[in-house]
Protein backbone atom coordinates (compact mmCIF):
# COMPACT_ATOMS: atom_id res chain seq x y z
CA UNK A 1 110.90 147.33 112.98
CA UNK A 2 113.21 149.14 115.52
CA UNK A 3 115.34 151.37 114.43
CA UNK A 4 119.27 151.34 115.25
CA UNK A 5 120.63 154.70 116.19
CA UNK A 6 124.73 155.24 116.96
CA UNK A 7 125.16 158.22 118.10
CA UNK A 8 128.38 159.10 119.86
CA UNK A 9 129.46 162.23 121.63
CA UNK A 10 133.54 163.55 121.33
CA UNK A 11 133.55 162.37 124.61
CA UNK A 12 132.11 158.84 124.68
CA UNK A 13 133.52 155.28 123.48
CA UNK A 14 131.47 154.05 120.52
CA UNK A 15 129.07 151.56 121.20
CA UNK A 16 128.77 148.10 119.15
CA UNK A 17 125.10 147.81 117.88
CA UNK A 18 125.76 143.62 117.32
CA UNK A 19 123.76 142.47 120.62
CA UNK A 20 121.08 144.54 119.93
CA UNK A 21 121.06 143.96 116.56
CA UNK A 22 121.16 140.14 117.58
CA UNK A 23 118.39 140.33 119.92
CA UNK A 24 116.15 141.77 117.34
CA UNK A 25 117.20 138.62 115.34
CA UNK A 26 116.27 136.08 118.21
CA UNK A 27 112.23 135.64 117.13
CA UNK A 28 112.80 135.62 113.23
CA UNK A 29 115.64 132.43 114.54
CA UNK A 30 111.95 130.61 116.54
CA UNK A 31 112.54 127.56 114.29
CA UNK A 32 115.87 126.82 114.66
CA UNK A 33 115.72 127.78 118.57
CA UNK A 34 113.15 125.06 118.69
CA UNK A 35 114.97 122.59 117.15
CA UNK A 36 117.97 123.34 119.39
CA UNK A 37 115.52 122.68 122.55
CA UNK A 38 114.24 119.43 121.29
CA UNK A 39 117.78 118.35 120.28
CA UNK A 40 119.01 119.35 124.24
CA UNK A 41 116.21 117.53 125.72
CA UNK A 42 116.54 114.04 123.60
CA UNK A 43 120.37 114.29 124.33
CA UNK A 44 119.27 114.68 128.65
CA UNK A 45 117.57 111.96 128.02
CA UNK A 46 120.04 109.57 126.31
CA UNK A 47 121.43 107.19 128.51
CA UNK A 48 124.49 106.39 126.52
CA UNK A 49 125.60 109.77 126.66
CA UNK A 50 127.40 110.73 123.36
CA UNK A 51 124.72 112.23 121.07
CA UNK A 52 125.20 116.08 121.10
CA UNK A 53 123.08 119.49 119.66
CA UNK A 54 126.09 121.03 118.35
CA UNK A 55 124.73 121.09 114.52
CA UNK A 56 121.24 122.81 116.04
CA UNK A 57 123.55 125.05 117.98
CA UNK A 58 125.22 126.32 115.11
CA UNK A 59 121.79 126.61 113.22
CA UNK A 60 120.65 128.61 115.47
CA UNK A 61 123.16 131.39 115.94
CA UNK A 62 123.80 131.31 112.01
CA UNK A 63 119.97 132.33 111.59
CA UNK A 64 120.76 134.99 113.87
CA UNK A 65 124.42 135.84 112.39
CA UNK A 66 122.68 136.08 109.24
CA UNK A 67 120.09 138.69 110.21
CA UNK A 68 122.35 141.31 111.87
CA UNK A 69 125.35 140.57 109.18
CA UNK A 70 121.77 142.26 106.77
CA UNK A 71 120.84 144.90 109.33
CA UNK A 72 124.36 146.34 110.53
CA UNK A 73 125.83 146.11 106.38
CA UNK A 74 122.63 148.06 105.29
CA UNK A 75 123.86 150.95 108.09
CA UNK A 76 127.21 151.06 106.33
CA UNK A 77 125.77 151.58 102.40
């Protein structure tokens, strides 16, 4: 697994590890991603027009929420 490193000069703004903590969350979330595509591409193809993915959506970036919530507490211990 990749390590996180902050490291911030006197000079320099700090930097918010959260997107790259996210992004190392993105393939443990496959699953839920999935579902989220297959939910998108039945709702293109409804006619009627008022079926929606939010409930996938919200999987989704809770699975991913959920993994750097873990990685960035662990840095604080």
């Amino acid at each position: 697994m990749a390590s996180l490193a902050i490291t911030v000069a006197a000079s320099e703004d700090p930097v918010d590890p959260k997107p790259e903590v996210e992004e190392l969350g993105k393939p443990r979330c496959a699953k839920q991603w999935l579902a989220y595509q297959s939910c998108v591409k039945r709702v293109d193809e409804d006619s009627v027009g008022q079926n929606h993915c939010t409930g996938q959506y919200f999987d989704y970036w809770g699975c991913i929420d959920n993994f750097a919530a873990n990685k960035l507490f662990e840095r604080l211990k």
